[in-house]
Protein backbone atom coordinates (compact mmCIF):
# COMPACT_ATOMS: atom_id res chain seq x y z
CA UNK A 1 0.00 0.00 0.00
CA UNK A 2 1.14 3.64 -0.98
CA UNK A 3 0.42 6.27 1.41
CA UNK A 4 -0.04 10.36 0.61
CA UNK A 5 -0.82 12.61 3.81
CA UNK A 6 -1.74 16.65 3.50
CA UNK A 7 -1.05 18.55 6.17
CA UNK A 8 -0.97 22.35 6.20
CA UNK A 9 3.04 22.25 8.09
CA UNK A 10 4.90 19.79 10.15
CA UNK A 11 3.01 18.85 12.69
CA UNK A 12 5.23 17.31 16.06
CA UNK A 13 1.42 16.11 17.07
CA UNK A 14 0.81 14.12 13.98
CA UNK A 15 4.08 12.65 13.20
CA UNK A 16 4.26 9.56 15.78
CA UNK A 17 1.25 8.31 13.82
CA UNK A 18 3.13 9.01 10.19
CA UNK A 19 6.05 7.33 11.06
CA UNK A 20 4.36 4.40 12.84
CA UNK A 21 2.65 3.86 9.22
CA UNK A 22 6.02 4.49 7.52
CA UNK A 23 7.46 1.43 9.85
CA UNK A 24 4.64 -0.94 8.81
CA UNK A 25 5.26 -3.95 6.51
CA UNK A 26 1.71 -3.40 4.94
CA UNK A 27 3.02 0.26 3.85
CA UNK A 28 5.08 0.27 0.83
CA UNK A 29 5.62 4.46 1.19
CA UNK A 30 4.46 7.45 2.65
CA UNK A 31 4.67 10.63 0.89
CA UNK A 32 3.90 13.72 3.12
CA UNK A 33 3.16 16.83 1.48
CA UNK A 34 2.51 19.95 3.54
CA UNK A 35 1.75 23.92 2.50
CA UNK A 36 4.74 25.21 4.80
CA UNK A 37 7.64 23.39 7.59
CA UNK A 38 6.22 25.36 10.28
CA UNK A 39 3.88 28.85 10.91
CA UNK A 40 5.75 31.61 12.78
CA UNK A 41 2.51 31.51 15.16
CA UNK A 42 2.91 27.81 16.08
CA UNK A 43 7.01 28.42 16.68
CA UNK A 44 5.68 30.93 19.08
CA UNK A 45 4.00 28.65 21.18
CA UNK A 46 7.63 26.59 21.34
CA UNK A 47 6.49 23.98 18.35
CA UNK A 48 9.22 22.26 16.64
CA UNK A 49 9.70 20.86 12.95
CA UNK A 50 9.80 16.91 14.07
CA UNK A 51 11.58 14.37 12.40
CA UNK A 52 10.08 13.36 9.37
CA UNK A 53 13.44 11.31 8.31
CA UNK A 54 11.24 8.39 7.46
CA UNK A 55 8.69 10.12 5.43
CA UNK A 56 9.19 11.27 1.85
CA UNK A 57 8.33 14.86 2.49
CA UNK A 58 7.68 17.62 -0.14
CA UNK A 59 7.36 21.02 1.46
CA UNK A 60 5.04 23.47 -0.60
CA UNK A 61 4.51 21.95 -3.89
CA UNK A 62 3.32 24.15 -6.73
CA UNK A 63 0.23 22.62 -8.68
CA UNK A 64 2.34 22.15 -11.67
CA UNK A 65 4.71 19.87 -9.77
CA UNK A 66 1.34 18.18 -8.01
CA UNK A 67 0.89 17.66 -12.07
CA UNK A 68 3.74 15.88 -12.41
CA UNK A 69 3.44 13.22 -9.49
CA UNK A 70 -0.33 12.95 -10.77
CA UNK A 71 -0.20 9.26 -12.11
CA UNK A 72 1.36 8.08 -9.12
CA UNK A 73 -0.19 10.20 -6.33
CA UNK A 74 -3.91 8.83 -7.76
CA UNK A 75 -2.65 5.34 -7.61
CA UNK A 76 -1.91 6.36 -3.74
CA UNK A 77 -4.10 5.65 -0.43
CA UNK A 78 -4.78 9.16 0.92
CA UNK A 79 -4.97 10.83 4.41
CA UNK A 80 -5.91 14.39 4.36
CA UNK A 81 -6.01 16.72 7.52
CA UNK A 82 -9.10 18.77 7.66
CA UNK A 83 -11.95 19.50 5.58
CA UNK A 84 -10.74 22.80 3.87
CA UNK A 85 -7.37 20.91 2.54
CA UNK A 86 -6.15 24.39 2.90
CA UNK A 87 -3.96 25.30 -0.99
CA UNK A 88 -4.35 21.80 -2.23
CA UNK A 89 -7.84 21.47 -1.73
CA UNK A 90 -9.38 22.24 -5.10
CA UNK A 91 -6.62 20.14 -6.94
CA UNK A 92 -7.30 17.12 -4.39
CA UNK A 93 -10.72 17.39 -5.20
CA UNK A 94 -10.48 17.43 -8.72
CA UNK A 95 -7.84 14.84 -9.06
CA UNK A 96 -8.06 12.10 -6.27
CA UNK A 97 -10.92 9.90 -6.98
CA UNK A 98 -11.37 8.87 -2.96
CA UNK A 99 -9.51 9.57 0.22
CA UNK A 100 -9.71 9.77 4.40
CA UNK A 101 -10.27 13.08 6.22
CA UNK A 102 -8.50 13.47 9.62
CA UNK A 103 -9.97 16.09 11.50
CA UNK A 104 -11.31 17.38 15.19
CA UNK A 105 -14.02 19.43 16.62
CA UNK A 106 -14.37 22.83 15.05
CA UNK A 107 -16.46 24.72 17.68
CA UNK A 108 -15.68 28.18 18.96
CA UNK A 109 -16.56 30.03 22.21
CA UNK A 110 -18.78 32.38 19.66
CA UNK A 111 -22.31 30.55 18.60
CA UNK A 112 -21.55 33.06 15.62
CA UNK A 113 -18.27 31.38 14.31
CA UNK A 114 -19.57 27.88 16.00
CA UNK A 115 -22.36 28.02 13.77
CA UNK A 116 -20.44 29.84 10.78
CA UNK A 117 -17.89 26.38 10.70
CA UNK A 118 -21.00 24.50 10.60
CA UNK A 119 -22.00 25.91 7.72
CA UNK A 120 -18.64 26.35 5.98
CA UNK A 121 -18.02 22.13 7.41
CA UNK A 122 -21.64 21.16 5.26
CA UNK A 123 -20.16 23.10 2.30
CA UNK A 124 -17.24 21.23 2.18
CA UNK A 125 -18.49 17.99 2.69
CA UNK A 126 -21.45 18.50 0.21
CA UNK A 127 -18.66 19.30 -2.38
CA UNK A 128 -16.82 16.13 -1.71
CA UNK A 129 -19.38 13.55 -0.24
CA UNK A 130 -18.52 10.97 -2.58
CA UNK A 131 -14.97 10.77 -2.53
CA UNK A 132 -14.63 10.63 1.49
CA UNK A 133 -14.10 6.78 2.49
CA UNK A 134 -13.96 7.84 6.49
CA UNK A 135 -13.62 10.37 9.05
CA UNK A 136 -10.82 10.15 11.44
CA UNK A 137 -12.64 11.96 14.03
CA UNK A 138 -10.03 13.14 16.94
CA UNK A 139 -11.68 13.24 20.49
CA UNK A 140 -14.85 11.94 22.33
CA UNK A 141 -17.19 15.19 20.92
CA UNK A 142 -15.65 15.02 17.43
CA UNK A 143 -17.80 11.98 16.15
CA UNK A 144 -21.07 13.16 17.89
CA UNK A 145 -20.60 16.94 15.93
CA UNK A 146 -19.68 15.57 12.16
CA UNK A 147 -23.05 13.30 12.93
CA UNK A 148 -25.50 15.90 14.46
CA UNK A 149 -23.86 18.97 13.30
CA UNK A 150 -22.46 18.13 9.47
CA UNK A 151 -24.87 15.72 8.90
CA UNK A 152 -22.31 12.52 8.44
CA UNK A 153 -23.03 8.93 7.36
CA UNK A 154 -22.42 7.32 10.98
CA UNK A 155 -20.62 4.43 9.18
CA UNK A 156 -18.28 6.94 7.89
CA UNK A 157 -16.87 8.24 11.26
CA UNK A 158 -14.09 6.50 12.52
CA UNK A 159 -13.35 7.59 16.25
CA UNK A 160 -9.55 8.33 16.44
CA UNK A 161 -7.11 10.57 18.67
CA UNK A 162 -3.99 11.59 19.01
CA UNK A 163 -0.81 9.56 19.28
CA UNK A 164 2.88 9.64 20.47
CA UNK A 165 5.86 7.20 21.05
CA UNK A 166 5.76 4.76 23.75
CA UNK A 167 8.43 5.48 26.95
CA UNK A 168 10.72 3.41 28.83
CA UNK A 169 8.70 1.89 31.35
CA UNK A 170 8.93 4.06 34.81
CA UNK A 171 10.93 1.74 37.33
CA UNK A 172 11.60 1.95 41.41
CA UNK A 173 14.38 4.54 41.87
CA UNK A 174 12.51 7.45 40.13
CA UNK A 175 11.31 10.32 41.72
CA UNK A 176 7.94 10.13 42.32
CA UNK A 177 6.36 13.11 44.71
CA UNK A 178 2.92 12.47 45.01
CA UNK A 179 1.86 15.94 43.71
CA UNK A 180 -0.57 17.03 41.73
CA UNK A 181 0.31 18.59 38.31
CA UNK A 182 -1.87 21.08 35.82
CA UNK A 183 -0.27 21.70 32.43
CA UNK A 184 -2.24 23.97 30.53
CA UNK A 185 -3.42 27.40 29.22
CA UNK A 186 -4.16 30.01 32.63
CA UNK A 187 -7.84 30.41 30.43
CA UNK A 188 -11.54 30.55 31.32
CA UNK A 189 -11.82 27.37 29.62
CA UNK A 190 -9.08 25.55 31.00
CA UNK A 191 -11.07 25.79 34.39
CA UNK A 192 -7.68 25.87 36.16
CA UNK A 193 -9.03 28.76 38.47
CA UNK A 194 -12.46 27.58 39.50
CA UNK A 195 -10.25 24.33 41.10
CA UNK A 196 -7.79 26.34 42.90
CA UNK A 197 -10.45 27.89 44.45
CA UNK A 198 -12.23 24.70 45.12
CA UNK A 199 -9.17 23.53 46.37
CA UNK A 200 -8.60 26.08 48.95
CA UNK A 201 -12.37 25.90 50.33
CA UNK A 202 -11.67 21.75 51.17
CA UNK A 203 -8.10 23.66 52.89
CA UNK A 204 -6.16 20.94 50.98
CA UNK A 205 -3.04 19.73 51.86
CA UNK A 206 -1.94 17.78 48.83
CA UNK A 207 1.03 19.98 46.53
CA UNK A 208 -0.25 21.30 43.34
CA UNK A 209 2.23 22.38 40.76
CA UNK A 210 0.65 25.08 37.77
CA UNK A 211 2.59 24.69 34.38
CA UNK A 212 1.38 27.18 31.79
CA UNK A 213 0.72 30.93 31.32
CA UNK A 214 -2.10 33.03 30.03
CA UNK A 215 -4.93 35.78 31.21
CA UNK A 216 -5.70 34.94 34.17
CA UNK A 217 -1.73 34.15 35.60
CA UNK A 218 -2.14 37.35 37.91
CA UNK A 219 -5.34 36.05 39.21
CA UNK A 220 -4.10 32.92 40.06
CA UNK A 221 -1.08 34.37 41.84
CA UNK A 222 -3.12 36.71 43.84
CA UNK A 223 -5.27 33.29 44.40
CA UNK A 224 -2.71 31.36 45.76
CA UNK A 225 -0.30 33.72 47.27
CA UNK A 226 0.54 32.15 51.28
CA UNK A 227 -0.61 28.97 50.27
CA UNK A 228 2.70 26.91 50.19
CA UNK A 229 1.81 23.90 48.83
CA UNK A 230 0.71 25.81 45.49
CA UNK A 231 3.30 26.56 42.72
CA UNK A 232 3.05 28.40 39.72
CA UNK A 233 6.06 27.02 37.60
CA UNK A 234 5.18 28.97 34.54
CA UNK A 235 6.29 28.49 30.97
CA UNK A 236 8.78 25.05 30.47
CA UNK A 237 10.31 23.79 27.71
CA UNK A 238 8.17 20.28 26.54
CA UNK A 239 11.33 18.08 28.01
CA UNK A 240 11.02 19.85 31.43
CA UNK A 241 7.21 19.29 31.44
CA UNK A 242 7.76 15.66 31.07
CA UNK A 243 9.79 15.22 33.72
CA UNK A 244 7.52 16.92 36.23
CA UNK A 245 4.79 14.79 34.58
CA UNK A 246 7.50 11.54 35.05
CA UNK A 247 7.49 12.61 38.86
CA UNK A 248 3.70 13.58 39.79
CA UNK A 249 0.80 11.45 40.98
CA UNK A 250 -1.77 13.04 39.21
CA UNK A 251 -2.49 15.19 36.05
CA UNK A 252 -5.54 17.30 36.67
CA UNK A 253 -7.50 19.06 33.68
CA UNK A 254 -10.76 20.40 35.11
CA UNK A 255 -11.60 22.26 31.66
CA UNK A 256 -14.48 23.92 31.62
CA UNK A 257 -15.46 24.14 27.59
CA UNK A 258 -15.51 21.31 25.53
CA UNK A 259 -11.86 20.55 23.77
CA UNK A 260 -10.88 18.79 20.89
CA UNK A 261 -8.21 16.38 22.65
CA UNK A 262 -5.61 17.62 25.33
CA UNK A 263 -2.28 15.97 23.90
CA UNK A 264 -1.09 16.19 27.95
CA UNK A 265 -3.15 13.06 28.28
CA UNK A 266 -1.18 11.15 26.15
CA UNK A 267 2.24 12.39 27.91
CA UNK A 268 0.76 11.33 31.44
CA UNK A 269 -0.12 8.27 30.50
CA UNK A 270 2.71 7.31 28.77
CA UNK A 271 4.43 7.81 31.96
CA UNK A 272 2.43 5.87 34.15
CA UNK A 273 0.64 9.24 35.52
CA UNK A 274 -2.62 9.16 36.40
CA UNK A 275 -5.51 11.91 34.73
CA UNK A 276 -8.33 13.34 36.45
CA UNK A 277 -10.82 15.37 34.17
CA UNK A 278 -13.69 17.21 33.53
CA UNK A 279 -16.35 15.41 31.34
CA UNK A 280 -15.63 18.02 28.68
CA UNK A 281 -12.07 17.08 27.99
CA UNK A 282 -11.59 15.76 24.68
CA UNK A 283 -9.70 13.09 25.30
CA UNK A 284 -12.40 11.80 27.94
CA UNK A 285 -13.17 7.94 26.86
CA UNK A 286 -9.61 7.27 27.22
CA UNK A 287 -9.80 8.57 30.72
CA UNK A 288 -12.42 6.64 31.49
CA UNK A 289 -11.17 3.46 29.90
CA UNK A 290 -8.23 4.22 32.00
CA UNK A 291 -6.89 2.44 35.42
CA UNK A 292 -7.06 4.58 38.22
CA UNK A 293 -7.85 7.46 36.16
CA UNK A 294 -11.51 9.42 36.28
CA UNK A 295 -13.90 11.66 34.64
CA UNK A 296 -15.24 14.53 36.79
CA UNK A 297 -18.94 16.72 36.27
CA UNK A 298 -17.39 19.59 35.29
CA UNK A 299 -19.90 21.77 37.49
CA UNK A 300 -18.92 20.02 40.47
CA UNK A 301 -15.80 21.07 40.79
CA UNK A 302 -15.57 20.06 44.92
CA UNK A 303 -16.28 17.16 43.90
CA UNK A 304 -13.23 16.61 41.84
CA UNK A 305 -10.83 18.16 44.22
CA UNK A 306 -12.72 15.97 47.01
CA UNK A 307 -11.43 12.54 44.44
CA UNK A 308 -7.92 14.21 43.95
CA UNK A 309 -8.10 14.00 47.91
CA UNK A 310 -8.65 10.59 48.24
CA UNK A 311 -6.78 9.52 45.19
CA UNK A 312 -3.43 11.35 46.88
CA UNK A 313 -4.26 10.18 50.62
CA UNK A 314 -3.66 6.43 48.95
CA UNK A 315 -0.53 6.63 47.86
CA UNK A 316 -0.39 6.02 43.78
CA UNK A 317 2.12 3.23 43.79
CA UNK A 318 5.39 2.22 41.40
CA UNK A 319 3.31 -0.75 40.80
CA UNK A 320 0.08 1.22 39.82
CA UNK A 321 1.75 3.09 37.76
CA UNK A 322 3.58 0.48 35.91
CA UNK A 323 -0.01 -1.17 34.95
CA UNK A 324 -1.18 2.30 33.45
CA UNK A 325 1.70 2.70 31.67
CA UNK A 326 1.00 -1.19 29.94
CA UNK A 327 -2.29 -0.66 29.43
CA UNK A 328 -0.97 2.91 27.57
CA UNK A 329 1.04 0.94 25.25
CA UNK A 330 -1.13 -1.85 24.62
CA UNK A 331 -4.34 0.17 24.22
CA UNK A 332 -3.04 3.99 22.98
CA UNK A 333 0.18 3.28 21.56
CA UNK A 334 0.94 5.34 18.62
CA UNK A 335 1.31 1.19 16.65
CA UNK A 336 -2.29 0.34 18.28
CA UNK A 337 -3.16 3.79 16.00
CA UNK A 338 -1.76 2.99 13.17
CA UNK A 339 -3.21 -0.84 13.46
CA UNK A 340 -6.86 0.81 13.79
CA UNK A 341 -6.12 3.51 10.97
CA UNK A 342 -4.77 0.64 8.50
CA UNK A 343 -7.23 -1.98 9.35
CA UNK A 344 -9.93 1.22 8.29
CA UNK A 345 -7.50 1.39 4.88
CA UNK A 346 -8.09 -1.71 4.32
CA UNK A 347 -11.71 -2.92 5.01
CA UNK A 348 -12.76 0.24 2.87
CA UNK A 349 -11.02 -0.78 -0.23
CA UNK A 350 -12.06 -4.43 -0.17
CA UNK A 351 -9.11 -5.85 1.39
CA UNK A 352 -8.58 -8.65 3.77
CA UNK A 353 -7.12 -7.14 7.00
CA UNK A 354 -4.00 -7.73 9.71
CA UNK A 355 -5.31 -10.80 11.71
CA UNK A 356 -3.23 -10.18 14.57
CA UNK A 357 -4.32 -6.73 15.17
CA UNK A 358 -5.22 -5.50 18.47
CA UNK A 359 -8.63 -6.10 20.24
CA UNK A 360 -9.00 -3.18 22.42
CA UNK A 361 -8.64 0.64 21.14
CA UNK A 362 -8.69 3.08 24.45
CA UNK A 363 -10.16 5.13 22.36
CA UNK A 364 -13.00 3.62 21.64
């Protein structure tokens, strides 16, 4: 099988999944062909071009030279991320006979531009019905929105997330610290302030540890200010984050507007660290398919700080963490990903699929 993905840049998020494909004996190639390396506002928020070493990459193509490759990009399996294909779109739709969309949830704080990418999403998909073989729809929401929203064939939506390497499996003489870690934007929606102050009514004793910056970073500090066993860390660089996350009991994302994903989830777990969240998290089945992790009502926020409470007065064990981190890699590995994606590849094309593939998607 011969693999094309569009993507709009480089994309460190994506590129686990790419390569995992790349690596597979069912993939012959895997041409990745993106608009631009990486947008000046992404670099801002400390993205990096990944390695794409594996890949056959071609960075901004003009149509002439999409022209060229025609005969053997048709004769390709194709992944494309988004539904407005961004500069390639019109050529992709005039020139590949079928493909996969890979997208999330496209709502907005504003019912005005929520319901404007409704309208724009129906457009698109009217335009290009019959070509689309699936949906790889990224979070818990995403699937429910293309169906209710975009009006979807439900046998077209294929649930899906997002994916990264597996780690080395966390042993006895790390640090672990039994804190409580929140890695996020300081935002409204990230719900980061409604726990602190949650936290302070139950007078917790636990330590909580606040990576991130944004609006509401001097209300937080005025919130916390004499209360010791709350830290503001700030801004880290994504190997520093890690480590904390390597270290702490407990990942806590009490967001308070519904999310397409939350990539953090995938870096916790990974590590063997459990995730507490709100039930508008994106990435909320695989928290609740999770050992010792949970889903919290996202209006009850005493509630959730009352769980974090008993969850930290037990003492998350070596042991416990060492069974997250297998069920991680057996059930949300990026190769568990690419097993669901290519098993999709190949059912929709007629094709007998990989008997040995993997019965349980945490996911799904």
């Amino acid at each position: 099988m011969k693999l094309v993905a569009w993507q709009n840049m480089l994309s460190p998020h994506q590129q686990p999944l790419l390569s995992a494909l790349a690596d597979s004996s069912q993939v012959d190639s895997l041409t990745l062909i993106v608009e631009q390396d990486m947008s000046q506002e992404r670099a801002s928020m400390g993205w990096t071009i990944p390695d794409v070493s594996q890949l056959t990459v071609i960075v901004a193509p003009q149509l002439s030279q999409l022209e060229e490759l025609k005969a053997e990009l048709v004769d390709s399996t194709h992944l494309v991320s988004g539904f407005a294909q961004g500069r390639y779109g019109e050529w992709i739709r005039h020139n590949i006979p079928e493909f996969f969309l890979y997208t999330e949830l496209a709502k907005s704080d504003s019912r005005w531009r929520s319901l404007a990418n409704i309208i724009r999403y129906r457009w698109f998909y009217r335009r290009m019905a019959d070509q689309v073989k699936g949906i790889f729809a990224i979070g818990s929401e995403c699937p429910i929105w293309l169906k209710e929203s975009i009006n979807i064939e439900p046998h077209k939506i294929l649930p899906f997330g997002y994916f990264m390497k597996t780690n080395a499996p966390v042993t006895t003489s790390q640090k672990h610290t039994h804190q409580v870690l929140f890695v996020g934007r300081l935002e409204p929606v990230k719900g980061i302030v409604n726990f602190v102050q949650s936290m302070l009514k139950a007078d917790c004793d636990w330590q909580l540890s606040i990576v991130g910056d944004g609006s509401q970073r001097q209300e937080l500090q005025q919130l916390v200010a004499g209360h010791d066993n709350i830290k503001m860390i700030g801004m880290l660089p994504q190997t520093e984050i890690l480590t904390l996350m390597r270290d702490a009991s407990l990942l806590v994302l009490p967001n308070q507007k519904e999310e397409g994903w939350g990539f953090v989830v995938n870096e916790a777990l990974m590590n063997g660290t459990s995730v507490f969240c709100s039930d508008l998290t994106g990435a909320r089945q695989v928290v609740s398919n999770a050992p010792y992790c949970m889903v919290n009502d996202h209006t009850k926020l005493d509630d959730m700080v009352q769980n974090v409470t008993v969850f930290m007065e037990q003492k998350y064990s070596t042991q416990q963490r060492l069974k997250l981190q297998q069920w991680y890699n057996q059930c949300l590995s990026v190769e568990t990903a690419r097993d669901y994606m290519l098993d999709h590849f190949m059912q929709r094309q007629g094709l007998p699929i990989n008997k040995n593939k993997r019965t349980k998607f945490g996911w799904l």
